[in-house]
C-alpha atoms as a PDB file:
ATOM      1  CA  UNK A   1      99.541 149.947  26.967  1.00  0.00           C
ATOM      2  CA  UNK A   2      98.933 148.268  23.785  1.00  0.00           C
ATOM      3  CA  UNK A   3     101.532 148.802  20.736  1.00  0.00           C
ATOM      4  CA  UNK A   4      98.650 150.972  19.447  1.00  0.00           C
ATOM      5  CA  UNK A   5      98.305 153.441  21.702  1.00  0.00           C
ATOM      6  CA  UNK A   6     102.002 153.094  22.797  1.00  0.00           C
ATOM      7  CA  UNK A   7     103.234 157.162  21.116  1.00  0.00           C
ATOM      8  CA  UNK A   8     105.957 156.996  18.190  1.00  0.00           C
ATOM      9  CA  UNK A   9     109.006 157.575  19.919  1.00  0.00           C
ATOM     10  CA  UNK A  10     110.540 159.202  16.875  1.00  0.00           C
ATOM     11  CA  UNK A  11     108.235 161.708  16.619  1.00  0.00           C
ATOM     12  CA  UNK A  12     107.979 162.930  20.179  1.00  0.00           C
ATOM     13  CA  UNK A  13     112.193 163.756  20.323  1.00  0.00           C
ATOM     14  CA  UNK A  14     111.515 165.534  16.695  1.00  0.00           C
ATOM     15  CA  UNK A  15     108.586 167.609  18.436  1.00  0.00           C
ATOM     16  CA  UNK A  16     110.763 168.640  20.914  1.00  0.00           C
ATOM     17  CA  UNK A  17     112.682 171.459  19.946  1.00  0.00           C
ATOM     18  CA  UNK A  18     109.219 173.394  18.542  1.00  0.00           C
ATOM     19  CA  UNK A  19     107.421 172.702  22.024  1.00  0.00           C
ATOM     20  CA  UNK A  20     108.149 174.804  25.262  1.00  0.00           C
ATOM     21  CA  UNK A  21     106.641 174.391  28.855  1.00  0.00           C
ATOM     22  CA  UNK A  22     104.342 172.246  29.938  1.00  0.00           C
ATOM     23  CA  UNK A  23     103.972 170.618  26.161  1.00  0.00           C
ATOM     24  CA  UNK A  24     107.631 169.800  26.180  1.00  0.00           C
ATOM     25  CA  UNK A  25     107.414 168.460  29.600  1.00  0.00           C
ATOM     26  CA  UNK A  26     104.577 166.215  28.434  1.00  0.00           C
ATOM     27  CA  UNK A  27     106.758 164.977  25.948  1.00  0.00           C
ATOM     28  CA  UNK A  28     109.589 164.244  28.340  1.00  0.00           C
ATOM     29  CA  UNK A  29     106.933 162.332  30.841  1.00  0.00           C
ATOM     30  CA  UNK A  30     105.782 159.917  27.408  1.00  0.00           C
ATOM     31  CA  UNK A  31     109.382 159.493  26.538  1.00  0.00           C
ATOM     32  CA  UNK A  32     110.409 158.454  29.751  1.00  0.00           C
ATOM     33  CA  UNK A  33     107.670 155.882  29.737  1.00  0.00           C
ATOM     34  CA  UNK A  34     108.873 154.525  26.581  1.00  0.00           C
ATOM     35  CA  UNK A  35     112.420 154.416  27.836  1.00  0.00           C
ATOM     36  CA  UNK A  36     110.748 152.700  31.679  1.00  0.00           C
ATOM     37  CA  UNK A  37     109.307 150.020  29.368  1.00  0.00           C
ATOM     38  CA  UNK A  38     112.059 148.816  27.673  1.00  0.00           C
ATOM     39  CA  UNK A  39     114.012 148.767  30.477  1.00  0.00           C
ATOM     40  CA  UNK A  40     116.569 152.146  30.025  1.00  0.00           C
ATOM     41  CA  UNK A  41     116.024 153.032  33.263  1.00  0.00           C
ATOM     42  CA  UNK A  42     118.963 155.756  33.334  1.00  0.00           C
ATOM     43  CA  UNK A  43     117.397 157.281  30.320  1.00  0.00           C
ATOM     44  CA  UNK A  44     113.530 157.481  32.298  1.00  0.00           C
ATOM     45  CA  UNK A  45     114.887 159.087  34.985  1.00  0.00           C
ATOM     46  CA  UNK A  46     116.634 162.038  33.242  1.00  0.00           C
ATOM     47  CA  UNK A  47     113.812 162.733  31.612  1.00  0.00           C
ATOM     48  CA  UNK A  48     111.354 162.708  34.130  1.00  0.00           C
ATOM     49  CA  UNK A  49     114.423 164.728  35.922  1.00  0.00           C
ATOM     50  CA  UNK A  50     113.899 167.410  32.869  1.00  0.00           C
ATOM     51  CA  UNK A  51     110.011 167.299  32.831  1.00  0.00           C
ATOM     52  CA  UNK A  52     110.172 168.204  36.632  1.00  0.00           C
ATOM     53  CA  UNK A  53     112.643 170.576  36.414  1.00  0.00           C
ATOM     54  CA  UNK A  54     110.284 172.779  33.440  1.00  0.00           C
ATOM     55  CA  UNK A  55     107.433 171.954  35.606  1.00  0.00           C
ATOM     56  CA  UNK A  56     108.164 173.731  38.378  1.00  0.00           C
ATOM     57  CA  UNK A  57     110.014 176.664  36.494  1.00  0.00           C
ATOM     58  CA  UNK A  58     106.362 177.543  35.176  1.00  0.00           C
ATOM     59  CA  UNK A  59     104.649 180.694  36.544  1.00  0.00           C
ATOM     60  CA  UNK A  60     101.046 179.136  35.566  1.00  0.00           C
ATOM     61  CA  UNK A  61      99.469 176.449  37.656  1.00  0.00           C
ATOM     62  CA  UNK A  62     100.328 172.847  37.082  1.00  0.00           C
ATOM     63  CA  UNK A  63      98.146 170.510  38.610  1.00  0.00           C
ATOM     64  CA  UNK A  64      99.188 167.981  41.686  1.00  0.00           C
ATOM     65  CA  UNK A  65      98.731 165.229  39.749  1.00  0.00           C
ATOM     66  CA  UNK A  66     100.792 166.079  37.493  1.00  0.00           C
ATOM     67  CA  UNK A  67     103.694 166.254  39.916  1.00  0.00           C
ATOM     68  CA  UNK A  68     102.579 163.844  41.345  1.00  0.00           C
ATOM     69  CA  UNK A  69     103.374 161.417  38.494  1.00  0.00           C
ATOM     70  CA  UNK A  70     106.511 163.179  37.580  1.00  0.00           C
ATOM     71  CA  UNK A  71     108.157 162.404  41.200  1.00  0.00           C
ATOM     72  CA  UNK A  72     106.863 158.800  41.083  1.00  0.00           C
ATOM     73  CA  UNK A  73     108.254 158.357  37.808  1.00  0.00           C
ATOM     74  CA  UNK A  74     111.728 159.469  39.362  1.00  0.00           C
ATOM     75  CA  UNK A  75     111.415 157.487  42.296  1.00  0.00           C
ATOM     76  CA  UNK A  76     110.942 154.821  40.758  1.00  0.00           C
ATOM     77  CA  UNK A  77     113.435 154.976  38.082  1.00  0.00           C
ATOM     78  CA  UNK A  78     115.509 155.503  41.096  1.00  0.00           C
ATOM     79  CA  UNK A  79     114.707 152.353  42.349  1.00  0.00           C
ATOM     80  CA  UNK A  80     115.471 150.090  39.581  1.00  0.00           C
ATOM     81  CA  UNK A  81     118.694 151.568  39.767  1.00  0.00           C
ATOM     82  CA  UNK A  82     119.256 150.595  43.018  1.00  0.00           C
ATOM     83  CA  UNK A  83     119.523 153.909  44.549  1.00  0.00           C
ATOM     84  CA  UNK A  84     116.780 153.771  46.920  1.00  0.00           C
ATOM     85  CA  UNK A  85     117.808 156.603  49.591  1.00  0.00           C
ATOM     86  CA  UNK A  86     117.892 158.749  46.747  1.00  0.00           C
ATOM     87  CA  UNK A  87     114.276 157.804  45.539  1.00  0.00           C
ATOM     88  CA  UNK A  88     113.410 158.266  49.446  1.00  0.00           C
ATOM     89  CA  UNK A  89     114.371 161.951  49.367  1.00  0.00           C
ATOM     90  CA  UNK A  90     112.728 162.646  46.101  1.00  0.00           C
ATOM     91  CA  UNK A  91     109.531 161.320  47.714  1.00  0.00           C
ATOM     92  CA  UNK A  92     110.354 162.841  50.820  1.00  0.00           C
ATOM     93  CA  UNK A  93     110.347 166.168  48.043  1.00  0.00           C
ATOM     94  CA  UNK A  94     106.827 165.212  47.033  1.00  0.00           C
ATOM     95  CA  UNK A  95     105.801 165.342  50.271  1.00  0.00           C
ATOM     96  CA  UNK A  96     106.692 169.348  51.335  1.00  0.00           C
ATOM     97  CA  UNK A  97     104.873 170.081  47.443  1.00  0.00           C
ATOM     98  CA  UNK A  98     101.764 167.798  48.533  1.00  0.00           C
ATOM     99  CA  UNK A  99     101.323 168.884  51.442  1.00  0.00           C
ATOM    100  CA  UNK A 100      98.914 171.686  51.173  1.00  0.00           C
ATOM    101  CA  UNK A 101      96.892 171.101  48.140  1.00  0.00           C
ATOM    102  CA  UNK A 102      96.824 166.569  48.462  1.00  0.00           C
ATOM    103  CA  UNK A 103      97.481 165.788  51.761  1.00  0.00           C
ATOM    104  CA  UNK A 104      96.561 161.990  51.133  1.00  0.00           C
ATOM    105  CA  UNK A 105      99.287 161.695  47.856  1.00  0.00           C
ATOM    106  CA  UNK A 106     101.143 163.818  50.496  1.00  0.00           C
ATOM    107  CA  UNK A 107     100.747 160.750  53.134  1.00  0.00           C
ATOM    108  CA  UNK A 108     101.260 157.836  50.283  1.00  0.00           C
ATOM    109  CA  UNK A 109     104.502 159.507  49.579  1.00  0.00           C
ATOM    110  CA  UNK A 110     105.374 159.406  53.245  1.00  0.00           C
ATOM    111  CA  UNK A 111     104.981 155.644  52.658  1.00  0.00           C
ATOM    112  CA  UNK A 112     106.617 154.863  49.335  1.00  0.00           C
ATOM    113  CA  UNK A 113     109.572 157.158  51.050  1.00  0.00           C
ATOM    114  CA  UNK A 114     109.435 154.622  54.075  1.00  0.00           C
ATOM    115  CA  UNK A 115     109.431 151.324  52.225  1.00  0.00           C
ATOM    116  CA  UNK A 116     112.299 152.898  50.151  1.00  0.00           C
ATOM    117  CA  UNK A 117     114.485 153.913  53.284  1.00  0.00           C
ATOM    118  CA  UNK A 118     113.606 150.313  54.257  1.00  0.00           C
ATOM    119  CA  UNK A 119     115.075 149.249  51.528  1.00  0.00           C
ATOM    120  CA  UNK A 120     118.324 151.176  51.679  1.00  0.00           C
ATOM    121  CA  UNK A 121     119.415 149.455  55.124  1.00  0.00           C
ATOM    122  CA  UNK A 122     117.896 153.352  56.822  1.00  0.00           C
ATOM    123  CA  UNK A 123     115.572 152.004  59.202  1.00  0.00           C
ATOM    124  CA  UNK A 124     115.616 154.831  61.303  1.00  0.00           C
ATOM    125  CA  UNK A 125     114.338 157.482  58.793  1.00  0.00           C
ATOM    126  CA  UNK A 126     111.881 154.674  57.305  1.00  0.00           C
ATOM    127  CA  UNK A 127     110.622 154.394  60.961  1.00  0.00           C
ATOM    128  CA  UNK A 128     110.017 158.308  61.055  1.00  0.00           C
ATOM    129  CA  UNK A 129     108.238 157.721  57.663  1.00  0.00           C
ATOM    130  CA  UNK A 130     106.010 155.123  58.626  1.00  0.00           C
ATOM    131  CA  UNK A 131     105.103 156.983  61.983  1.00  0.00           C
ATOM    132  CA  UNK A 132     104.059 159.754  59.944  1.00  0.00           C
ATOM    133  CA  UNK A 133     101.986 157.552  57.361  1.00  0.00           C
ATOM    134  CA  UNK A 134     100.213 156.239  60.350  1.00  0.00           C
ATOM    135  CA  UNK A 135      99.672 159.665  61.868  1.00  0.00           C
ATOM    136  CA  UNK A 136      98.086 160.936  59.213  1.00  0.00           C
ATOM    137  CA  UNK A 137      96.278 158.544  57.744  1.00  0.00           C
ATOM    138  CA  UNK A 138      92.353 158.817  56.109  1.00  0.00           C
ATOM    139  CA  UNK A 139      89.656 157.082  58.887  1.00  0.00           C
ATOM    140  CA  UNK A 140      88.319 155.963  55.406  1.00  0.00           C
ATOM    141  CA  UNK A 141      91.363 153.887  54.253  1.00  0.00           C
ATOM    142  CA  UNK A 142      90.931 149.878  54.090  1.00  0.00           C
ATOM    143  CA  UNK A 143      92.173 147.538  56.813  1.00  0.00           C
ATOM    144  CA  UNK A 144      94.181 146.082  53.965  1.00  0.00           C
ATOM    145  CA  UNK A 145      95.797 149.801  53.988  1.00  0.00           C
ATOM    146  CA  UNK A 146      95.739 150.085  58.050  1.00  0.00           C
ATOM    147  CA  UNK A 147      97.175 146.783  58.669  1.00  0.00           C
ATOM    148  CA  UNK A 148     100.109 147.925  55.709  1.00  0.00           C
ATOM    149  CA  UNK A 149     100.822 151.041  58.045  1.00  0.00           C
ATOM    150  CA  UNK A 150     100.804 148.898  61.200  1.00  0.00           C
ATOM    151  CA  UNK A 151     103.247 145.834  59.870  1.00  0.00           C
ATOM    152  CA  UNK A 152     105.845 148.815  57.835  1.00  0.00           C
ATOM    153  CA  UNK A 153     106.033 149.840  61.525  1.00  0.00           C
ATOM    154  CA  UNK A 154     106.470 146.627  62.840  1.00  0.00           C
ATOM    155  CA  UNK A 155     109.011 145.261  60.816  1.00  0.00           C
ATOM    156  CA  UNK A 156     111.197 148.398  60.902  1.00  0.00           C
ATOM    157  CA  UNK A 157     111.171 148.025  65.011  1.00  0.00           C
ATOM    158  CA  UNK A 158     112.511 144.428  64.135  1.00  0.00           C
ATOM    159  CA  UNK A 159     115.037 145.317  61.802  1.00  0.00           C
ATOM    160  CA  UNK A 160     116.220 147.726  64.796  1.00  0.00           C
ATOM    161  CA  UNK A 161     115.821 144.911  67.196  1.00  0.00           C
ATOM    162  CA  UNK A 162     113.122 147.471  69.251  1.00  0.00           C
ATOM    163  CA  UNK A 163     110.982 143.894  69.684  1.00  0.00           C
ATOM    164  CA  UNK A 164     108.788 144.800  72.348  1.00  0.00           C
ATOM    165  CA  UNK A 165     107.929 147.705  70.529  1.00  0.00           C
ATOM    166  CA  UNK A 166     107.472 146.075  67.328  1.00  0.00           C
ATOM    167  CA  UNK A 167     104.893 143.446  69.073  1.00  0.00           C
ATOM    168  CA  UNK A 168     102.244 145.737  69.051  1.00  0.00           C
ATOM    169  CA  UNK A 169     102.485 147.202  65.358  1.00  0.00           C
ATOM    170  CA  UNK A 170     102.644 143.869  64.146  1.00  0.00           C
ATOM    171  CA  UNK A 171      99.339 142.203  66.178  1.00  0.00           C
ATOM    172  CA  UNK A 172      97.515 145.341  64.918  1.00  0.00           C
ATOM    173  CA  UNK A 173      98.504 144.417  61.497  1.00  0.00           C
ATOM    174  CA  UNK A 174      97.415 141.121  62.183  1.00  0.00           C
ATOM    175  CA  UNK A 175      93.679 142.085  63.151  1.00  0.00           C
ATOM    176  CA  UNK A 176      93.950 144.139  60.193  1.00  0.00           C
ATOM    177  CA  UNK A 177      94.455 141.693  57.849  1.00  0.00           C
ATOM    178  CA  UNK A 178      91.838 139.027  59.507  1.00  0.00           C
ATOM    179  CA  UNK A 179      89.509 141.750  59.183  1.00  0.00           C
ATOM    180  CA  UNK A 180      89.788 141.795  55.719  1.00  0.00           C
ATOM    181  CA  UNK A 181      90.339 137.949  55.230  1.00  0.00           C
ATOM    182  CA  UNK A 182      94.459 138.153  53.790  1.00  0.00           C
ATOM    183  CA  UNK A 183      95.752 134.550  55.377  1.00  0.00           C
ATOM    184  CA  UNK A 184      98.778 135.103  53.817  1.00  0.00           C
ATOM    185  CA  UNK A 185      99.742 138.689  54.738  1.00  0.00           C
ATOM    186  CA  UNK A 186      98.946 137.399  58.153  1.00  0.00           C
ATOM    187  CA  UNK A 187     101.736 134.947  57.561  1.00  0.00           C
ATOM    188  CA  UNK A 188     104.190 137.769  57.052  1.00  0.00           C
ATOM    189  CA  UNK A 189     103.120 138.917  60.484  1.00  0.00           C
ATOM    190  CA  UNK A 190     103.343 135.877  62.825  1.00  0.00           C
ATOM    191  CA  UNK A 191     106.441 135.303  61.244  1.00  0.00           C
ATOM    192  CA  UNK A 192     107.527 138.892  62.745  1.00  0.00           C
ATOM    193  CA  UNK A 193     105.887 137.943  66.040  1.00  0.00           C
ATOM    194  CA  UNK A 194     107.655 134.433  66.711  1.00  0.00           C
ATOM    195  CA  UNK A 195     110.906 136.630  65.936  1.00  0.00           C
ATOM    196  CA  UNK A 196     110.080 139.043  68.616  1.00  0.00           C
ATOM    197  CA  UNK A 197     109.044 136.422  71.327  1.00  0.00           C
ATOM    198  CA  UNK A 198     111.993 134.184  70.556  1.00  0.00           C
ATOM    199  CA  UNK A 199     113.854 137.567  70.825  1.00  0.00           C
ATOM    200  CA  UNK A 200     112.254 137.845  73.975  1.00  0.00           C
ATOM    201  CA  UNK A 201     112.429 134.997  75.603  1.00  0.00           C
ATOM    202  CA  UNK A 202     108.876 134.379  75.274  1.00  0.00           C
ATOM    203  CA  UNK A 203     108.870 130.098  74.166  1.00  0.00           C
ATOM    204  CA  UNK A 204     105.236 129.406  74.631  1.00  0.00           C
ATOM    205  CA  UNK A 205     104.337 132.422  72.039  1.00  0.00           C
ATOM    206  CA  UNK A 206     106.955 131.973  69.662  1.00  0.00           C
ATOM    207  CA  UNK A 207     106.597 128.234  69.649  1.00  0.00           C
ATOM    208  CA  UNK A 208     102.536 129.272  69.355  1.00  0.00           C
ATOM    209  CA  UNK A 209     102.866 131.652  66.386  1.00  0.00           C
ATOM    210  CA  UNK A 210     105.599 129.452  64.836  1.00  0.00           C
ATOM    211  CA  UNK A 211     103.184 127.033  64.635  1.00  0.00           C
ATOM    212  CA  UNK A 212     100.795 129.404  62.999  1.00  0.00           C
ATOM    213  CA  UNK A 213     103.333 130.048  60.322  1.00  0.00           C
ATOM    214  CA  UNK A 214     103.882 126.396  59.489  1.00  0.00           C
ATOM    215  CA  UNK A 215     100.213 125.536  59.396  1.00  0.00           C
ATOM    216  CA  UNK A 216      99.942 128.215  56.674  1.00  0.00           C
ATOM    217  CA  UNK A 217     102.739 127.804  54.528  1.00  0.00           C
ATOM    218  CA  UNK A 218     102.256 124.078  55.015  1.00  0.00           C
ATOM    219  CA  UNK A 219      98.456 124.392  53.651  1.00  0.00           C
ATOM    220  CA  UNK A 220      99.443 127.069  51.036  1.00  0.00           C
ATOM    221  CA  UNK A 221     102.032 124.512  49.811  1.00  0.00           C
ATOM    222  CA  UNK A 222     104.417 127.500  49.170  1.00  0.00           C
ATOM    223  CA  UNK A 223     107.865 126.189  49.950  1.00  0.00           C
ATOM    224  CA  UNK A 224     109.257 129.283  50.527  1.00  0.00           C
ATOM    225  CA  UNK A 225     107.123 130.660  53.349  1.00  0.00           C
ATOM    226  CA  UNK A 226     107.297 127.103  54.903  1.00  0.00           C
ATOM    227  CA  UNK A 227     111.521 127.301  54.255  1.00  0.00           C
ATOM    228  CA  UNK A 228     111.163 130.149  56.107  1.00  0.00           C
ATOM    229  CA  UNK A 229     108.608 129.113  59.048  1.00  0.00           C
ATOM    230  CA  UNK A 230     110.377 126.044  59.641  1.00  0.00           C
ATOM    231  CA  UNK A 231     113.682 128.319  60.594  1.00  0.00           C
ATOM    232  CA  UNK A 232     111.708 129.799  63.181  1.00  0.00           C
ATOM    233  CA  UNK A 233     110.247 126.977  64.528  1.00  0.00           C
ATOM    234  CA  UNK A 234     113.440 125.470  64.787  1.00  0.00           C
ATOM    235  CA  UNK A 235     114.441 128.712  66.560  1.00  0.00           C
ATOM    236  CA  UNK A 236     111.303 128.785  69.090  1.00  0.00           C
ATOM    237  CA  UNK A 237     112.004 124.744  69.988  1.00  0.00           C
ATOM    238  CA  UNK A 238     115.145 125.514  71.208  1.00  0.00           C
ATOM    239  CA  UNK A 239     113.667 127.920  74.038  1.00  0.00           C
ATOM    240  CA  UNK A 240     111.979 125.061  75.783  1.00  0.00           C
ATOM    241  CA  UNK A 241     115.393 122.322  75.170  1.00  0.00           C
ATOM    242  CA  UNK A 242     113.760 120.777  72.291  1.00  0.00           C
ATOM    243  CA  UNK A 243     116.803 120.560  70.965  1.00  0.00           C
ATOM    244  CA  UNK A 244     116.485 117.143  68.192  1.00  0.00           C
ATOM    245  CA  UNK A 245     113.166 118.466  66.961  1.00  0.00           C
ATOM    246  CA  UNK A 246     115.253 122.097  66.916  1.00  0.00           C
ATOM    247  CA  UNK A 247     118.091 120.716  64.515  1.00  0.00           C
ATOM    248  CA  UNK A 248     115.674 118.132  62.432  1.00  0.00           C
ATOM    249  CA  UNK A 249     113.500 121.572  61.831  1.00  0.00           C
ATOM    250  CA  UNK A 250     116.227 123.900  61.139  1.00  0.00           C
ATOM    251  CA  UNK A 251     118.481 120.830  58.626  1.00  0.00           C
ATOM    252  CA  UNK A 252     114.818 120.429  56.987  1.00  0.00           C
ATOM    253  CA  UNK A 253     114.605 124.504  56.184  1.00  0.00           C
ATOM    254  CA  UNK A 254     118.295 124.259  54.807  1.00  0.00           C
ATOM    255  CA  UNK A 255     117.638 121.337  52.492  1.00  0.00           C
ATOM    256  CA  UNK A 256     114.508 123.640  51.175  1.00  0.00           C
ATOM    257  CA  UNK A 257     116.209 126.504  50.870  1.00  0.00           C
ATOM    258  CA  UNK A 258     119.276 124.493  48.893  1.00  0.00           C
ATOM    259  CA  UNK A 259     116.588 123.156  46.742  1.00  0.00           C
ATOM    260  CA  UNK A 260     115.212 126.198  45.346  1.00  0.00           C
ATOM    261  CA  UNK A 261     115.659 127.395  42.079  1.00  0.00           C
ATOM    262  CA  UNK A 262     116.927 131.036  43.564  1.00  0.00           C
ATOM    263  CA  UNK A 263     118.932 130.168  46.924  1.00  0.00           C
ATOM    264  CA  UNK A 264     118.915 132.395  49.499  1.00  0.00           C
ATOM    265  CA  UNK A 265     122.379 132.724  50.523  1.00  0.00           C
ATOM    266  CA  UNK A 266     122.054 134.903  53.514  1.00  0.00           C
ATOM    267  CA  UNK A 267     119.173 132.885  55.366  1.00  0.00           C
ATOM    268  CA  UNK A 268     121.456 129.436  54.359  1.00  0.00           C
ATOM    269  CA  UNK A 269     124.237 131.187  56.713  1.00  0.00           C
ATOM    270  CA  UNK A 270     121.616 132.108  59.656  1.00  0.00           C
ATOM    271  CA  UNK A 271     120.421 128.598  59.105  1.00  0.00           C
ATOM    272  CA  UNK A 272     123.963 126.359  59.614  1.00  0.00           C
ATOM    273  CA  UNK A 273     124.782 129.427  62.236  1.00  0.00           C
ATOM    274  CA  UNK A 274     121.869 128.068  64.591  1.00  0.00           C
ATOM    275  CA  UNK A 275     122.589 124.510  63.996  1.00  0.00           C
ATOM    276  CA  UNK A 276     126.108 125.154  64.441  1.00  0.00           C
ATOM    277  CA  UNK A 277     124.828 126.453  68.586  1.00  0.00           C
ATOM    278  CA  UNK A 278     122.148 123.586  68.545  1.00  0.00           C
ATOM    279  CA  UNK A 279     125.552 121.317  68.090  1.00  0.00           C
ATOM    280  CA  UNK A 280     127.455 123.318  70.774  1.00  0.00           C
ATOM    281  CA  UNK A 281     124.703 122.610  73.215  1.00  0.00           C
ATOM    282  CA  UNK A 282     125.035 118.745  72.398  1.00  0.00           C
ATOM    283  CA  UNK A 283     128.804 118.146  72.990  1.00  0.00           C
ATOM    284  CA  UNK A 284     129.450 117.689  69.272  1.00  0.00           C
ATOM    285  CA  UNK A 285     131.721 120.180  68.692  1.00  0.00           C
ATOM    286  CA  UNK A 286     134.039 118.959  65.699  1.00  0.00           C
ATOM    287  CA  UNK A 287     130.565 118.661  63.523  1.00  0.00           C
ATOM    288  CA  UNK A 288     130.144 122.292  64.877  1.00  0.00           C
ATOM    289  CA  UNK A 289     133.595 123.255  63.968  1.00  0.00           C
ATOM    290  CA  UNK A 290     133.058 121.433  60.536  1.00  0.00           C
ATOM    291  CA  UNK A 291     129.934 123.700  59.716  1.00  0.00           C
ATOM    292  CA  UNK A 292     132.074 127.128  60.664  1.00  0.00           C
ATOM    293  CA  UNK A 293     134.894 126.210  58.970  1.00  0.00           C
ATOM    294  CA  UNK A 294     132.746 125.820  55.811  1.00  0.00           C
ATOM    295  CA  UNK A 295     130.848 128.791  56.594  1.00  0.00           C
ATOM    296  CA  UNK A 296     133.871 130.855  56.276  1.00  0.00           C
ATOM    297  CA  UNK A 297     134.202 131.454  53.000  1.00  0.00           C
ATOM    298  CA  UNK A 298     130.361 131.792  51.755  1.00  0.00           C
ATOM    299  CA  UNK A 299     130.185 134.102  54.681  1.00  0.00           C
ATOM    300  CA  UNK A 300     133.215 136.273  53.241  1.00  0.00           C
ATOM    301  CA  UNK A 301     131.774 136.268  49.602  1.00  0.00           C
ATOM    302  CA  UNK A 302     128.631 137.384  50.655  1.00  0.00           C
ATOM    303  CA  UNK A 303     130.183 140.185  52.925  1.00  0.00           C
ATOM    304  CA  UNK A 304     132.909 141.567  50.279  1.00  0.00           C
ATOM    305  CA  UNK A 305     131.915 144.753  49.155  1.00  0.00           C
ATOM    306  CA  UNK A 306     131.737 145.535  45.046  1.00  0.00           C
ATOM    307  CA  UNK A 307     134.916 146.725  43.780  1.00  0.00           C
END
């Protein structure tokens, strides 16, 4: 929204007190916008808080999509907040209005109430979410949209280590996405996959969809996604004893990952943790000891819990 067309802020609060209803409520939903944009996320979500709550204290008819907007608006104050299983419920709200009269903003609520769960550690209830999205979703929607249902489902079955049941969700996702020609979302899912068959004991898969997930990331140039797919392929070599190309793999994803401009603190623990086996497995157990010892600490500042 251009400065033009953004509303004068001063003026909506003075036309408060003279408005009632659904006119004040308006003026909440434009205020909270205003507040959204610069940031004052605390301030957007009481006010879209206070434009629901007059909203559905009205005995006249207020359309869906007006609610609709309201409860994304709080949701996703919510989630800049960082109080995403909050902004789950209120979705999960949405939903039970929806229902009845938009049962397809019903269902995309189902979703932005499972990627928020997902978010919030809940796996379980983002499962349950995702199910649902799946279950009711519109034979017209995209195989960009199908292939999103199938890989939410996936990767919450990997986050609750339910692998074999995760497989399926995720090569789903992956036709999906070939379907409609997304290399790199297919990325996201071989990456799940070689999890689940390294998981499973499965070498000649996980080294075969490791390998996918270098080729990509290595063609795409994105040193992230090949950080990343070289952690796994250092993971899937060790099935079959590969154990030198296993460590020069996983050392190579650590020195990426060090060399980012925003390190990734937890995956440089996993990292040194596998190395630290890889070591183990080799006799060289003071190196191994070396690597714990340092881990120690980082390990403890990442686990200490906000005071």
């Amino acid at each position: 929204m251009s400065k033009e067309n953004k509303p004068d802020e001063k003026e909506l609060w003075k036309k408060i007190p003279s408005t009632q209803g659904a006119d004040r409520a308006d003026a909440y939903i434009e205020l909270s916008h205003l507040a959204y944009d610069r940031g004052d996320h605390k301030a957007a979500l009481a006010l879209c808080q206070s434009a629901r709550e007059i909203y559905e204290g009205l005995s006249t008819y207020i359309g869906t999509s007006q609610l609709l907007h309201v409860y994304e608006g709080i949701t996703w104050s919510l989630r800049r907040l960082d109080r995403d299983a909050e902004a789950a419920q209120v979705a999960l709200d949405a939903v039970a209005l929806l229902n009845e009269e938009d049962p397809l903003a019903a269902t995309e609520m189902f979703r932005d109430a499972g990627r928020f769960y997902y978010a919030a550690g809940e796996y379980e209830k983002s499962l349950e979410c995702h199910n649902k999205a799946i279950a009711d979703c519109n034979p017209d929607m995209t195989d960009t949209n199908m292939g999103c249902d199938e890989y939410n489902c996936g990767s919450t079955l990997v986050q609750l280590k339910r692998y074999a049941e995760a497989l399926p969700h995720l090569l789903a996702a992956r036709c999906y996405f070939k379907k409609s020609k997304e290399p790199e979302r297919i990325f996201y899912c071989d990456e799940y996959i070689t999890v689940c068959y390294i998981e499973l004991n499965n070498s000649v898969e996980a080294i075969n969809y490791a390998q996918k997930t270098l080729d990509f990331a290595v063609t795409a140039q994105k040193r992230v996604l090949e950080t990343w797919a070289r952690y796994r392929m250092g993971c899937a070599k060790v099935l079959i004893g590969e154990l030198d190309v296993a460590e020069e793999e996983l050392r190579e994803a650590l020195s990426m990952n060090a060399s980012s401009s925003d390190v990734d603190w937890d995956l440089a623990v996993e990292v040194e943790l596998e190395i630290v086996k890889i070591l183990i497995t080799k006799g060289r157990v003071s190196e191994a000891e070396e690597i714990t010892r340092r881990l120690a600490n980082l390990k403890d500042i990442l686990e200490d819990e906000e005071i």
